[in-house]
C-alpha atoms as a PDB file:
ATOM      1  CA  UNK A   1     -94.001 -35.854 105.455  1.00  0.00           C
ATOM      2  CA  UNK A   2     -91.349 -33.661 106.299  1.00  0.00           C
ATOM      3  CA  UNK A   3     -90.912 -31.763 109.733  1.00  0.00           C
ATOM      4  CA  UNK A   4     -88.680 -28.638 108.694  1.00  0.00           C
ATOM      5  CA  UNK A   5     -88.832 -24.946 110.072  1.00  0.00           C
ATOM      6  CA  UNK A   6     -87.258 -22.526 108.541  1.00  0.00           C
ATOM      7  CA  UNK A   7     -87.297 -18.584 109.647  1.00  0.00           C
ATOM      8  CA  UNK A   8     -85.922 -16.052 108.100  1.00  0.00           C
ATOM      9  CA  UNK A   9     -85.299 -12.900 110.606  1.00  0.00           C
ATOM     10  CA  UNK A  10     -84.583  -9.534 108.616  1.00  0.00           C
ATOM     11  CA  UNK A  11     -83.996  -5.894 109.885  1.00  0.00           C
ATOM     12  CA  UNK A  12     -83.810  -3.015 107.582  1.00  0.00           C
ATOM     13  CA  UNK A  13     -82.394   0.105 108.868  1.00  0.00           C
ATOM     14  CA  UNK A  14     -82.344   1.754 105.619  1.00  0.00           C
ATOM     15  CA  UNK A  15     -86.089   1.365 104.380  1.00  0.00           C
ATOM     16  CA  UNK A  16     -85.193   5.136 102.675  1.00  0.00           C
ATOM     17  CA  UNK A  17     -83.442   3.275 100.170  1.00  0.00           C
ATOM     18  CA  UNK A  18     -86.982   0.991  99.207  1.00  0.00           C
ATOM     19  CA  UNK A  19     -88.924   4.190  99.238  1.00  0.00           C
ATOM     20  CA  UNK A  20     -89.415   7.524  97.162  1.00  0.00           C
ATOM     21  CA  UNK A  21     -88.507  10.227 100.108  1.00  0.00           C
ATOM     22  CA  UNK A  22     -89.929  12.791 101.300  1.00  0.00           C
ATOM     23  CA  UNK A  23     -93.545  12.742 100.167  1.00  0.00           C
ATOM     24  CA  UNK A  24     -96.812   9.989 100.625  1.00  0.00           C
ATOM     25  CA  UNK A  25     -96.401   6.688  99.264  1.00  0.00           C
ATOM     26  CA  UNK A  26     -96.772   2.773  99.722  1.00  0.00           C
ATOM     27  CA  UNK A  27     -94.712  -0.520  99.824  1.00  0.00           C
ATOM     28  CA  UNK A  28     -94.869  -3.861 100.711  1.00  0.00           C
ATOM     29  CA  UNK A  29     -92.236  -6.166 102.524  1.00  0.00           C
ATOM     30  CA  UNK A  30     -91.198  -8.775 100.719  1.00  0.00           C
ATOM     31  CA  UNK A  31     -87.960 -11.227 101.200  1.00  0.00           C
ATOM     32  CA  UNK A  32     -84.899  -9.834 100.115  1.00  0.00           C
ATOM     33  CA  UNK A  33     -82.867 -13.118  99.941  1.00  0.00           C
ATOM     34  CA  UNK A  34     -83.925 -16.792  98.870  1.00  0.00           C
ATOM     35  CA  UNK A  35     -84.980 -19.479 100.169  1.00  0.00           C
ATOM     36  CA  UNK A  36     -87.953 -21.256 102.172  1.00  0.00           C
ATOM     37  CA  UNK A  37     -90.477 -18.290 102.416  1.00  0.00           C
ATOM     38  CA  UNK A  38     -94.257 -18.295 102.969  1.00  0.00           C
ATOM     39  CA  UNK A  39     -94.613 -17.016  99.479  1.00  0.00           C
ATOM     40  CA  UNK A  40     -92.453 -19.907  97.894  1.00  0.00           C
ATOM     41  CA  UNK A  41     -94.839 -22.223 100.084  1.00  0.00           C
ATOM     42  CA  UNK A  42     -98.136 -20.846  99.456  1.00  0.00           C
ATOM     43  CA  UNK A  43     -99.819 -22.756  96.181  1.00  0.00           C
ATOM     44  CA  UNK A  44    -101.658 -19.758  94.053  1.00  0.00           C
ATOM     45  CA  UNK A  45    -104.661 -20.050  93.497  1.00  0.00           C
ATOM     46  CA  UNK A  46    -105.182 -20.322  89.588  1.00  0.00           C
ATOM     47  CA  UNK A  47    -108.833 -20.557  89.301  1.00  0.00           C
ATOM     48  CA  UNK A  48    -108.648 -24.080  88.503  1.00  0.00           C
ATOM     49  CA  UNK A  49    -109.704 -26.726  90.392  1.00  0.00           C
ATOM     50  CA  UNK A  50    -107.268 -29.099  91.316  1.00  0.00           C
ATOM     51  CA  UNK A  51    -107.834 -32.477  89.244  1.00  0.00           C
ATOM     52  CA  UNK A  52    -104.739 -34.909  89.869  1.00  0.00           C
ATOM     53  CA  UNK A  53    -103.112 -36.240  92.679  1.00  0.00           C
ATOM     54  CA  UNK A  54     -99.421 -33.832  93.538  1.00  0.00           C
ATOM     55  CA  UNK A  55     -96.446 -34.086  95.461  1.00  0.00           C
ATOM     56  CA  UNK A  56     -97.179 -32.445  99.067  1.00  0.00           C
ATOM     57  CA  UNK A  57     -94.800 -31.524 101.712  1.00  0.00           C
ATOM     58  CA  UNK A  58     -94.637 -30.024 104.941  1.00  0.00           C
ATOM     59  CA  UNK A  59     -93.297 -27.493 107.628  1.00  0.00           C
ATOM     60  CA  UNK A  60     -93.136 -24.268 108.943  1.00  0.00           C
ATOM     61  CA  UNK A  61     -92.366 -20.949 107.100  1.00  0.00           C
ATOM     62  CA  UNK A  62     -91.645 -17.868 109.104  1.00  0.00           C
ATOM     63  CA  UNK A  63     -90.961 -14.615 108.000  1.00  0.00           C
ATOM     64  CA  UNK A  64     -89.679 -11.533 110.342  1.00  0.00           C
ATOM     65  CA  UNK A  65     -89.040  -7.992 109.733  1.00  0.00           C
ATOM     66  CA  UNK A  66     -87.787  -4.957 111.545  1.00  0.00           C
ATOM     67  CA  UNK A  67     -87.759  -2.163 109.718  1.00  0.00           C
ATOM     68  CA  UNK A  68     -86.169   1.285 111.615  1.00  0.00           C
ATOM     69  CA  UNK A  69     -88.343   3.956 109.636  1.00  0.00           C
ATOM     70  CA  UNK A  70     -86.380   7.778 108.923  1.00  0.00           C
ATOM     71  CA  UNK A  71     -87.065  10.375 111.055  1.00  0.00           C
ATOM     72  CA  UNK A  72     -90.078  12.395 109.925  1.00  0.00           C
ATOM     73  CA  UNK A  73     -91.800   8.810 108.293  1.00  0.00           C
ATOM     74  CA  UNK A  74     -95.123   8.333 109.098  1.00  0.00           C
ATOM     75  CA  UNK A  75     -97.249   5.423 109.101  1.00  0.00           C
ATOM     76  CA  UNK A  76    -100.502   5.968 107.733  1.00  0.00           C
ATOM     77  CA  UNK A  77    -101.792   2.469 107.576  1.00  0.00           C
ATOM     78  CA  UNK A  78    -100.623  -0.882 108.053  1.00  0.00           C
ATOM     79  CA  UNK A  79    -101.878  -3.944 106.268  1.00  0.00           C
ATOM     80  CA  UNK A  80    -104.350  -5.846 108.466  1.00  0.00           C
ATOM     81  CA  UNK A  81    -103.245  -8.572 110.919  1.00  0.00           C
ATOM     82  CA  UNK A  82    -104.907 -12.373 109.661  1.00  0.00           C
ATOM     83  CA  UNK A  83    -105.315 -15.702 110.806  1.00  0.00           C
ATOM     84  CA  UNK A  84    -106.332 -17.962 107.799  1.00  0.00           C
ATOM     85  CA  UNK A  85    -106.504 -22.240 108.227  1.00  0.00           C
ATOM     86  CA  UNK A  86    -107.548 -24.969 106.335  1.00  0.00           C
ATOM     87  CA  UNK A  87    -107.298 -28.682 107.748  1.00  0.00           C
ATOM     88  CA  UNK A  88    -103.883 -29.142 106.803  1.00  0.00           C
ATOM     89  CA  UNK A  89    -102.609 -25.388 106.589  1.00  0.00           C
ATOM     90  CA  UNK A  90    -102.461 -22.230 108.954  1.00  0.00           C
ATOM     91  CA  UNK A  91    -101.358 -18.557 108.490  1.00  0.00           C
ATOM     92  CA  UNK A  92    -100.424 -15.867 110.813  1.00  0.00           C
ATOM     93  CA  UNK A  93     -99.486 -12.365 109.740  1.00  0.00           C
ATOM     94  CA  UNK A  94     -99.250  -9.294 112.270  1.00  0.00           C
ATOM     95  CA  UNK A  95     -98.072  -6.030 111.595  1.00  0.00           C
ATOM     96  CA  UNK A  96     -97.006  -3.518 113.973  1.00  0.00           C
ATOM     97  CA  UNK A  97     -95.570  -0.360 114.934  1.00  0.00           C
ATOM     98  CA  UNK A  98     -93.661   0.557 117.988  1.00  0.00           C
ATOM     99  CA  UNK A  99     -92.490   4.248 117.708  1.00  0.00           C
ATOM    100  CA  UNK A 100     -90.404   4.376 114.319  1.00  0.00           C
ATOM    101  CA  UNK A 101     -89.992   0.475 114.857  1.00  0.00           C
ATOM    102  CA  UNK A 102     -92.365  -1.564 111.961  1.00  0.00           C
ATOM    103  CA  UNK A 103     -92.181  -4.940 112.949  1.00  0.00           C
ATOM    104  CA  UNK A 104     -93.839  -7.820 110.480  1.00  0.00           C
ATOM    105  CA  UNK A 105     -94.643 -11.728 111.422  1.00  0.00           C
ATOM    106  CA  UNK A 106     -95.407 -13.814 108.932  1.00  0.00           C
ATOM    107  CA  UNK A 107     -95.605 -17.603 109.802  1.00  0.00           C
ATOM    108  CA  UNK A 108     -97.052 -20.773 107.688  1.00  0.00           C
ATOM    109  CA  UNK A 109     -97.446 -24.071 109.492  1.00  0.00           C
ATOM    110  CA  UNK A 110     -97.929 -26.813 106.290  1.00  0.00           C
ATOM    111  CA  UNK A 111     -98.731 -29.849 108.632  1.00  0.00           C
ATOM    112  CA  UNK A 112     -99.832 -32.132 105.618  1.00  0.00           C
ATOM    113  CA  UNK A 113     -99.690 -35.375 106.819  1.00  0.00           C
ATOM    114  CA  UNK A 114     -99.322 -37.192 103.817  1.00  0.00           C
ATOM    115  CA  UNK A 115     -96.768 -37.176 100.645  1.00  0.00           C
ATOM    116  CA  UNK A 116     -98.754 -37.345  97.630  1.00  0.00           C
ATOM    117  CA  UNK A 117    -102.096 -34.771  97.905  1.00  0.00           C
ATOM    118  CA  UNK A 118    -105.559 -36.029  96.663  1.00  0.00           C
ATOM    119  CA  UNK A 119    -107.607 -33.092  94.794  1.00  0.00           C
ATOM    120  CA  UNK A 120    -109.323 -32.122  97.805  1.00  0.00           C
ATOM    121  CA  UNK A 121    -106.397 -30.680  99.475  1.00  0.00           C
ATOM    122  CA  UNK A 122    -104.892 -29.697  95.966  1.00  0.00           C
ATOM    123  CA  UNK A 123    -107.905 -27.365  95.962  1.00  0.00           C
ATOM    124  CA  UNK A 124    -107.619 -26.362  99.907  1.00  0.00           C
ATOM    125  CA  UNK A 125    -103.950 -25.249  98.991  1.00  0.00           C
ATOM    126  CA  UNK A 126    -105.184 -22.820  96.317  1.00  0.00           C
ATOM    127  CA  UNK A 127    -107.905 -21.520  98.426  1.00  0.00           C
ATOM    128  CA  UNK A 128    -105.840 -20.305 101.136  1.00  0.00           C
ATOM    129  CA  UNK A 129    -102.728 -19.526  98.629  1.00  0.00           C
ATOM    130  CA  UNK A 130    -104.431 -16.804  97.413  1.00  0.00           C
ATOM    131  CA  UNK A 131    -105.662 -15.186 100.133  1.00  0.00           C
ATOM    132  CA  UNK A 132    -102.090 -15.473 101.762  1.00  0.00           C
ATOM    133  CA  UNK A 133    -100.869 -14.651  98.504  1.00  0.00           C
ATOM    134  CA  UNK A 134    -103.202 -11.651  99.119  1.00  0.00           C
ATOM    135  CA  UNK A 135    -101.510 -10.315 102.564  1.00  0.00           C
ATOM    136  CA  UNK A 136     -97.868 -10.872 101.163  1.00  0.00           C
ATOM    137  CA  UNK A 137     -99.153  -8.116  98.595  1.00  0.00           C
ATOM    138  CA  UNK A 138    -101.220  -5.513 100.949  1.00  0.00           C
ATOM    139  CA  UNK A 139     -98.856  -2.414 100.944  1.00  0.00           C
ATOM    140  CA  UNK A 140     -97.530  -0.716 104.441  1.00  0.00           C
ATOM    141  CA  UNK A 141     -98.983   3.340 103.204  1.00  0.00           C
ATOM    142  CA  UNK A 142     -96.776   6.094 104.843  1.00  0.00           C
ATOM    143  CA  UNK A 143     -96.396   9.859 104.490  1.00  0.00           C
END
């Protein structure tokens, strides 16, 4: 199994420039450049069960955001903060706000311990892909 962490650290100073200003609206943070993210690691849950034996990997996804909101931006709700496991997988999202400071920590910790996945955790994956899947999605509302 492999033991990699990745992180990928972002801070947006010009969120005005993701957003229709002035006036209410919503958006959610997603990564702005490629590579390992908790999205790309996440399986999605298809409605499918899982039938065959996959490839499986492992490691550690995590995802941070500051984002310096405009003067006159505010926050009207921010996506909930979760805590999701199964035996082999475990997700962490917080979202906060700090003044005009959003900050956003998004970590997945994949510790599969094996390289080729039986059904059973095929079908773990997809249960907590889509509720992770889910959070990446819930929208930060402002006005």
């Amino acid at each position: 199994a492999l033991t990699d962490e990745f992180e990928l650290t972002l801070h947006i100073d010009r969120i005005d420039r993701f957003v229709s200003l002035p006036g209410p609206g919503a958006f959610h943070v997603y990564p702005l450049i490629g590579g390992t993210t908790v999205g790309r690691m996440v399986v999605p849950d298809d409605g499918e069960p899982a039938r065959h034996d996959t490839a499986c990997t492992s490691g550690i996804a995590t995802e941070i955001y500051t984002i310096e909101l405009p003067k006159g931006m505010k926050i009207a709700g921010l996506p909930p903060s979760k805590k999701l496991a199964s035996s082999v997988q475990r997700y962490e999202a917080s979202y906060t706000q700090k003044g005009q400071t959003l900050h956003i920590r998004r970590q997945l910790d994949d510790h599969t311990p094996v390289s080729v996945c039986p059904p059973s955790i095929g079908n773990e994956f997809k249960k907590l892909g889509g509720q992770v899947g889910d959070n990446l999605k819930a929208q930060v509302l402002y006005r």
